[in-house]
Protein backbone atom coordinates (compact mmCIF):
# COMPACT_ATOMS: atom_id res chain seq x y z
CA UNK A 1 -22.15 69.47 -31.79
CA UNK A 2 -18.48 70.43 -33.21
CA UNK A 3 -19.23 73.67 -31.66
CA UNK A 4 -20.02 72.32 -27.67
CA UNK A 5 -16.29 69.75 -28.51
CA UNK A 6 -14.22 72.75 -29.47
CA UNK A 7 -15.76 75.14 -26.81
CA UNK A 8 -15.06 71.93 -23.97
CA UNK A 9 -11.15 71.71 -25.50
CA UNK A 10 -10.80 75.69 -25.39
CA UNK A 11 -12.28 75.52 -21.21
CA UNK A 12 -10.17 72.18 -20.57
CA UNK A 13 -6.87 73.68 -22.09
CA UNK A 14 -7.71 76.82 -20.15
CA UNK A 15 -7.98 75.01 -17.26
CA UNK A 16 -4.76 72.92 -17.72
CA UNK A 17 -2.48 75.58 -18.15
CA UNK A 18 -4.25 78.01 -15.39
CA UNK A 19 -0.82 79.09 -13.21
CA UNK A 20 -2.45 77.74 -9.90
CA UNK A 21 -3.22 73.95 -11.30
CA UNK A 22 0.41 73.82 -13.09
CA UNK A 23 1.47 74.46 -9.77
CA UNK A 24 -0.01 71.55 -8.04
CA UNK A 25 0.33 69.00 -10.62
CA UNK A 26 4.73 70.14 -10.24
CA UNK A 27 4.30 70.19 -6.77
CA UNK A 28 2.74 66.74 -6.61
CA UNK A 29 5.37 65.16 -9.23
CA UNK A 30 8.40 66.77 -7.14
CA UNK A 31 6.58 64.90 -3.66
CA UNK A 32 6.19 61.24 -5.20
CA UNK A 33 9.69 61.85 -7.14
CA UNK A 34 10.99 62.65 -3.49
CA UNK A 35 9.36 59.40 -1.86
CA UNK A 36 10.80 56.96 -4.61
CA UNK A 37 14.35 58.35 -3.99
CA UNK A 38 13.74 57.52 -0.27
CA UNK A 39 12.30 54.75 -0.52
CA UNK A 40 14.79 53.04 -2.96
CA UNK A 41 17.73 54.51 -0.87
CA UNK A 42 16.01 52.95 2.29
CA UNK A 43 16.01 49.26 0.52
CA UNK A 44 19.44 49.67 -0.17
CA UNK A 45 20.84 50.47 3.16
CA UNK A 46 18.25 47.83 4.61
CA UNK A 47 19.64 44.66 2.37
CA UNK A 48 23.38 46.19 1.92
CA UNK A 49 22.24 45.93 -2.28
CA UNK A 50 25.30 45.25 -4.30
CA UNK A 51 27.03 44.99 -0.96
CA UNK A 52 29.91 42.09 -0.16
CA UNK A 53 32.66 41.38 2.20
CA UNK A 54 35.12 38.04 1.91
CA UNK A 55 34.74 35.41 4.29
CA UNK A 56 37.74 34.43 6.20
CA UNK A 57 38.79 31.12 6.96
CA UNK A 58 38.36 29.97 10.26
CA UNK A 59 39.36 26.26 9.58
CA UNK A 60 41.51 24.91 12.44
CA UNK A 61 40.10 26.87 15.22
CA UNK A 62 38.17 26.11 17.98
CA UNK A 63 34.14 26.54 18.01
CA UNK A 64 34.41 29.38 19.93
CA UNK A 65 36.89 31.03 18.76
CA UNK A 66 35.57 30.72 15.06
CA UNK A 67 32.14 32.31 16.24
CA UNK A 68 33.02 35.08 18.50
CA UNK A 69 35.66 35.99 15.28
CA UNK A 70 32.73 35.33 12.69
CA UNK A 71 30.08 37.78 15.20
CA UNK A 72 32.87 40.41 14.87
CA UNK A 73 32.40 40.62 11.21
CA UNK A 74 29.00 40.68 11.27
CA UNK A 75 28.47 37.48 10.61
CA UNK A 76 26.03 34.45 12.51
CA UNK A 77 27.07 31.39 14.02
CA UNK A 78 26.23 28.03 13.98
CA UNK A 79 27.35 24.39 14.22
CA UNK A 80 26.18 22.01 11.72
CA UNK A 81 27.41 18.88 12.29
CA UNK A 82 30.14 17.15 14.17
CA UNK A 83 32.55 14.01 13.00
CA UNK A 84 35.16 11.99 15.29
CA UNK A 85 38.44 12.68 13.72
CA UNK A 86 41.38 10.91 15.48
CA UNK A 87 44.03 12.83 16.91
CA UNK A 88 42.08 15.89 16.53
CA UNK A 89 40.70 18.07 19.52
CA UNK A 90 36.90 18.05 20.24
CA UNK A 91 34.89 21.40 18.91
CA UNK A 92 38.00 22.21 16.12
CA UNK A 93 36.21 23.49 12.55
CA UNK A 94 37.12 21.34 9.78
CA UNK A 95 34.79 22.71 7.38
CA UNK A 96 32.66 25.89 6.68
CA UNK A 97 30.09 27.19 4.60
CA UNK A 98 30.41 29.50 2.66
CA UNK A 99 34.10 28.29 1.57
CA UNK A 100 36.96 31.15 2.95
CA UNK A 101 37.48 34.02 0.36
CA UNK A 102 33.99 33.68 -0.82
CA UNK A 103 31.80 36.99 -0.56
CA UNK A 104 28.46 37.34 0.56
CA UNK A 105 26.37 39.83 2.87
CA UNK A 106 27.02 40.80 5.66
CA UNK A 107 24.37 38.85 8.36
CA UNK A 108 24.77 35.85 6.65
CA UNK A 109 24.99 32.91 8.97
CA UNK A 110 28.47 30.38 8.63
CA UNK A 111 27.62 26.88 9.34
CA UNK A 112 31.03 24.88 10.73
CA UNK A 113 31.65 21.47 10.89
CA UNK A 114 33.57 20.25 14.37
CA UNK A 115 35.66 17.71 15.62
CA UNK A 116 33.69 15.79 18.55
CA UNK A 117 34.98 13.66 21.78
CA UNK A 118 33.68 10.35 21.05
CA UNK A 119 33.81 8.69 17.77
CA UNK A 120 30.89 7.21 16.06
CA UNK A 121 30.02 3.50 16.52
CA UNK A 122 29.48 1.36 13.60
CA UNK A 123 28.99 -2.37 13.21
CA UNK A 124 31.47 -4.32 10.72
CA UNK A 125 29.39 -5.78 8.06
CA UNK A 126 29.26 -9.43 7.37
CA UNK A 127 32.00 -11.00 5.70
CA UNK A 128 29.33 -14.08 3.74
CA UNK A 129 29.35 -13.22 0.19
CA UNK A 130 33.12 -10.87 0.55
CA UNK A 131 35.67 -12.96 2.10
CA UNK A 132 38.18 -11.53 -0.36
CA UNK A 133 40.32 -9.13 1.15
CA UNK A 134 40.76 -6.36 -1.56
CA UNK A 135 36.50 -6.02 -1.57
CA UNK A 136 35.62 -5.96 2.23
CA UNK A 137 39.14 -3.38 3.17
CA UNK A 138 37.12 -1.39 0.29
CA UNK A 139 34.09 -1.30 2.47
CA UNK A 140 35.31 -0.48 5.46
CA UNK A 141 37.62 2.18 4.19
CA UNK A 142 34.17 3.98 3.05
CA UNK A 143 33.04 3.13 6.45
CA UNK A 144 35.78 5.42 7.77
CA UNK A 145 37.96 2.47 9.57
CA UNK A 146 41.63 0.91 8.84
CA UNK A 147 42.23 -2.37 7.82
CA UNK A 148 45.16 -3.67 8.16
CA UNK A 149 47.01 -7.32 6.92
CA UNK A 150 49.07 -8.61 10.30
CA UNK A 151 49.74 -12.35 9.11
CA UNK A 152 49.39 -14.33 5.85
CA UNK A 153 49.32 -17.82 5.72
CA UNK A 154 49.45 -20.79 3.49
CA UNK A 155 46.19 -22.35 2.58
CA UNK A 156 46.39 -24.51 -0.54
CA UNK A 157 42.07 -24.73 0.13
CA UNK A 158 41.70 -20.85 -0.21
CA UNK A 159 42.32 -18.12 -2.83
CA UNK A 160 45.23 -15.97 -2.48
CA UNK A 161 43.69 -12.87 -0.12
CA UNK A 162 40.89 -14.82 1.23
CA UNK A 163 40.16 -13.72 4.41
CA UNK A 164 40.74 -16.21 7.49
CA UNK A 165 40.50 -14.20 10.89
CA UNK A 166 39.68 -10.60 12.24
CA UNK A 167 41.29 -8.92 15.16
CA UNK A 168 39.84 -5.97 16.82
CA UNK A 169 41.91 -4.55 19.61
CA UNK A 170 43.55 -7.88 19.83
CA UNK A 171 40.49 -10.40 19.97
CA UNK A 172 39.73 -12.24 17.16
CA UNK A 173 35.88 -11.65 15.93
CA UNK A 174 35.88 -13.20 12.83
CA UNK A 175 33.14 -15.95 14.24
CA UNK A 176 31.04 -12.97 15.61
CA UNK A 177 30.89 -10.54 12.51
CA UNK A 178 27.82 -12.42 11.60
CA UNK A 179 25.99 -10.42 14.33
CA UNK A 180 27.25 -7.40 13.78
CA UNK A 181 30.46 -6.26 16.09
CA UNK A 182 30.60 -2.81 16.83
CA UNK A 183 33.59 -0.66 16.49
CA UNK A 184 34.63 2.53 17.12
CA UNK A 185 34.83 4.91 13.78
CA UNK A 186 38.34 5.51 12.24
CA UNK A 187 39.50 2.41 14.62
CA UNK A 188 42.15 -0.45 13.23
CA UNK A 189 40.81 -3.94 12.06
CA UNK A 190 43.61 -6.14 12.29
CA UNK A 191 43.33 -9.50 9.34
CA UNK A 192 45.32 -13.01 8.32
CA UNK A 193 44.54 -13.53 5.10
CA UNK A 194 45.93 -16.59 2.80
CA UNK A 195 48.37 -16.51 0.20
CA UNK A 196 49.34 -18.84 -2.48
CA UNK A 197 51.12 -21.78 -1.34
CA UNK A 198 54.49 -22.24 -3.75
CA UNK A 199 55.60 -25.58 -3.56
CA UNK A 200 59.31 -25.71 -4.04
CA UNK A 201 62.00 -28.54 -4.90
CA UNK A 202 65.58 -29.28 -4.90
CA UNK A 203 68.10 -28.64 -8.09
CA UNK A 204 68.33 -32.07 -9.40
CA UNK A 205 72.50 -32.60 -10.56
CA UNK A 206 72.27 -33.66 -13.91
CA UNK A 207 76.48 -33.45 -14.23
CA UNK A 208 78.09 -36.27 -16.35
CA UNK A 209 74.29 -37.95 -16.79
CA UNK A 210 73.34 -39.10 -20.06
CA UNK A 211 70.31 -37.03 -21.94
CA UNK A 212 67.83 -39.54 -20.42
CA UNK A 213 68.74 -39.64 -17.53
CA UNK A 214 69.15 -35.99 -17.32
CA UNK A 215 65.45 -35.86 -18.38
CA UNK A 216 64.06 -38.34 -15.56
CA UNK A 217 65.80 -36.84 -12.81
CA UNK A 218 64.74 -33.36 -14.01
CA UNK A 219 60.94 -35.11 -14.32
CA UNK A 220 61.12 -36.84 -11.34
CA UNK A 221 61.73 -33.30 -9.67
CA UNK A 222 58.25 -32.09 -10.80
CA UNK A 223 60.57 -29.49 -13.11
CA UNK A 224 60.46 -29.38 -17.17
CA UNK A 225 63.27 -29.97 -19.45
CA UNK A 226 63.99 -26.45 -20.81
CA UNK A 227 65.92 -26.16 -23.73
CA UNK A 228 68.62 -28.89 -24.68
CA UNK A 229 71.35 -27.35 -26.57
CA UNK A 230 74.40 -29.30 -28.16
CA UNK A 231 77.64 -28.74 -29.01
CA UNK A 232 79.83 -29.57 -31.92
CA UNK A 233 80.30 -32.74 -31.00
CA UNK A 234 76.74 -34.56 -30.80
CA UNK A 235 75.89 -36.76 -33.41
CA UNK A 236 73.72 -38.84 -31.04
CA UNK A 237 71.02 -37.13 -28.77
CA UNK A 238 70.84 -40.55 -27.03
CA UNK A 239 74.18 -41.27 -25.94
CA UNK A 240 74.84 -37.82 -25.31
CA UNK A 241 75.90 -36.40 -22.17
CA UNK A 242 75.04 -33.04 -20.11
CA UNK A 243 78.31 -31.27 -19.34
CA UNK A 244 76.49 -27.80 -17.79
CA UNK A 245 73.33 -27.13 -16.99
CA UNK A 246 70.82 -24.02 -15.91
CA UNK A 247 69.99 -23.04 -13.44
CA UNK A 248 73.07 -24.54 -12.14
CA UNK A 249 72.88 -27.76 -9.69
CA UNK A 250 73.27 -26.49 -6.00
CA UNK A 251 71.83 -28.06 -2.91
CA UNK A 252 71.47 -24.83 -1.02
CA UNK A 253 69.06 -23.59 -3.45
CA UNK A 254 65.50 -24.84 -4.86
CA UNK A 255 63.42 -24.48 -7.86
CA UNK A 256 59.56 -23.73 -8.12
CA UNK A 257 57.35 -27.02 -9.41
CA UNK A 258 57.11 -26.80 -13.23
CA UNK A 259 60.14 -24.45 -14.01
CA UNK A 260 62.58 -25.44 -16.51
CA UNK A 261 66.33 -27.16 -16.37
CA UNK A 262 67.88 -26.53 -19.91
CA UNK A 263 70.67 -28.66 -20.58
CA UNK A 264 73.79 -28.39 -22.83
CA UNK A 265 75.29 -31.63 -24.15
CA UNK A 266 78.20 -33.38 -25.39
CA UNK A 267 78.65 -36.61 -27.38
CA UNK A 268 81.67 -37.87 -25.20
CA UNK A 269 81.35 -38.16 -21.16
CA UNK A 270 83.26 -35.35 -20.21
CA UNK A 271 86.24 -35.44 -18.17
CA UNK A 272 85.71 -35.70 -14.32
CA UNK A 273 83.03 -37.44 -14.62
CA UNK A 274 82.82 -41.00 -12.29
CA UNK A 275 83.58 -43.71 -14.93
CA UNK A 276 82.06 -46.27 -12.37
């Protein structure tokens, strides 16, 4: 048995190393070494491998423009979608993908984003539940319009900001926001809103008046006695009499309910004053 395995290894080793199979078997490595060099050089010219070229910007230009500039780089085309920006042209790109100075392939398609004719019609949404000001201006900022405060007016029955008409191009619609008024996108919604209502009174004089009645007139006024402050003189708060007095008394000018008068004092009526 050892004798037929050595004399098959002695005929397969003769076999192997006969000049004419050597031959082959190098001729046949050298043929599918010569394929895989083609066919991995073929890939590489077919999807540009390890290729790039920067993408220009074409923001600001028209459509057009953009794409027969894009098709001259070797680049596709297309629109993707269009918004209504005011003041802008129709068919201007705003936007593009990839961003400028990116790099990609060459063949790859840019997707723009144009300015259109006509802008895009949305309905205002109801103002139950967000009649404050600040909150619904938030909503229709997001909505892409402009609100805008024309008027405010007193209302002592409202918060300050409360809503209490909309204007649209001049006709007031705050009765018909309920059922939905359509506008035109990036439009102007004109409002009158409340404020708070500051109720204001005279400067009493309180001059050459004794402490007390310093302190009704100022009371009487709807104002506070502020600080009192004597001088040297008082030994009596009671018979005491105001001599100056601040904010000073002036019947041009008024004073907010519930502010303060302080009030310096003197024992003696000081001079001036009507002895009657």
């Amino acid at each position: 048995m050892w004798e037929k395995i050595r004399r098959f290894g002695v005929e397969l080793y003769a076999y192997l190393t006969a000049p004419f199979v050597v031959k082959n078997y190098l001729g046949m490595l050298a043929l599918l070494g010569t394929i895989f060099l083609l066919t991995f050089w073929w890939l590489k010219c077919y999807t540009n491998h390890g290729e790039s070229v920067q993408v220009p910007s074409y923001v600001g230009m028209g459509y057009p423009e953009a794409a027969r500039k894009a098709r001259s780089r070797n680049f596709n085309a297309a629109v993707n979608d269009s918004v209504y920006i005011p003041g802008k042209p129709p068919g201007e790109v705003i936007m593009q993908d990839p961003k400028p100075e990116s790099r990609v392939k060459e063949g790859r398609t840019i997707y723009f984003i144009v300015t259109k004719n006509n802008p895009d019609i949305i309905k205002l949404p109801d103002l139950a539940g967000s009649d404050d000001y600040d909150l619904y201006s938030r909503k229709l900022t997001r909505l892409g319009l402009k609100p805008r405060i024309v008027a405010r007016v007193a209302d002592p029955k409202l918060d300050p900001n409360t809503i209490v008409q909309v204007i649209y191009r001049g006709d007031t619609i705050t009765r018909k926001i309920r059922n939905g008024v359509p506008v035109e996108m990036g439009g102007t919604v004109d409002f009158v809103v409340s404020e708070a209502v500051t109720l204001t009174v005279s400067i009493p004089d309180c001059i050459c008046q004794s402490l007390d009645a310093a302190k009704f007139l100022i009371q009487a006024s709807d104002l506070s006695v502020g600080a009192i402050i004597p001088d040297a003189t008082v030994t009596d708060l009671e018979t005491a009499y105001v001599y100056r007095q601040s904010p000073k008394y002036d019947e041009q000018e008024t004073m907010r309910k519930g502010e303060q008068i302080d009030l310096y004092i003197t024992q003696n009526r000081p001079r001036g004053c009507d002895t009657d």
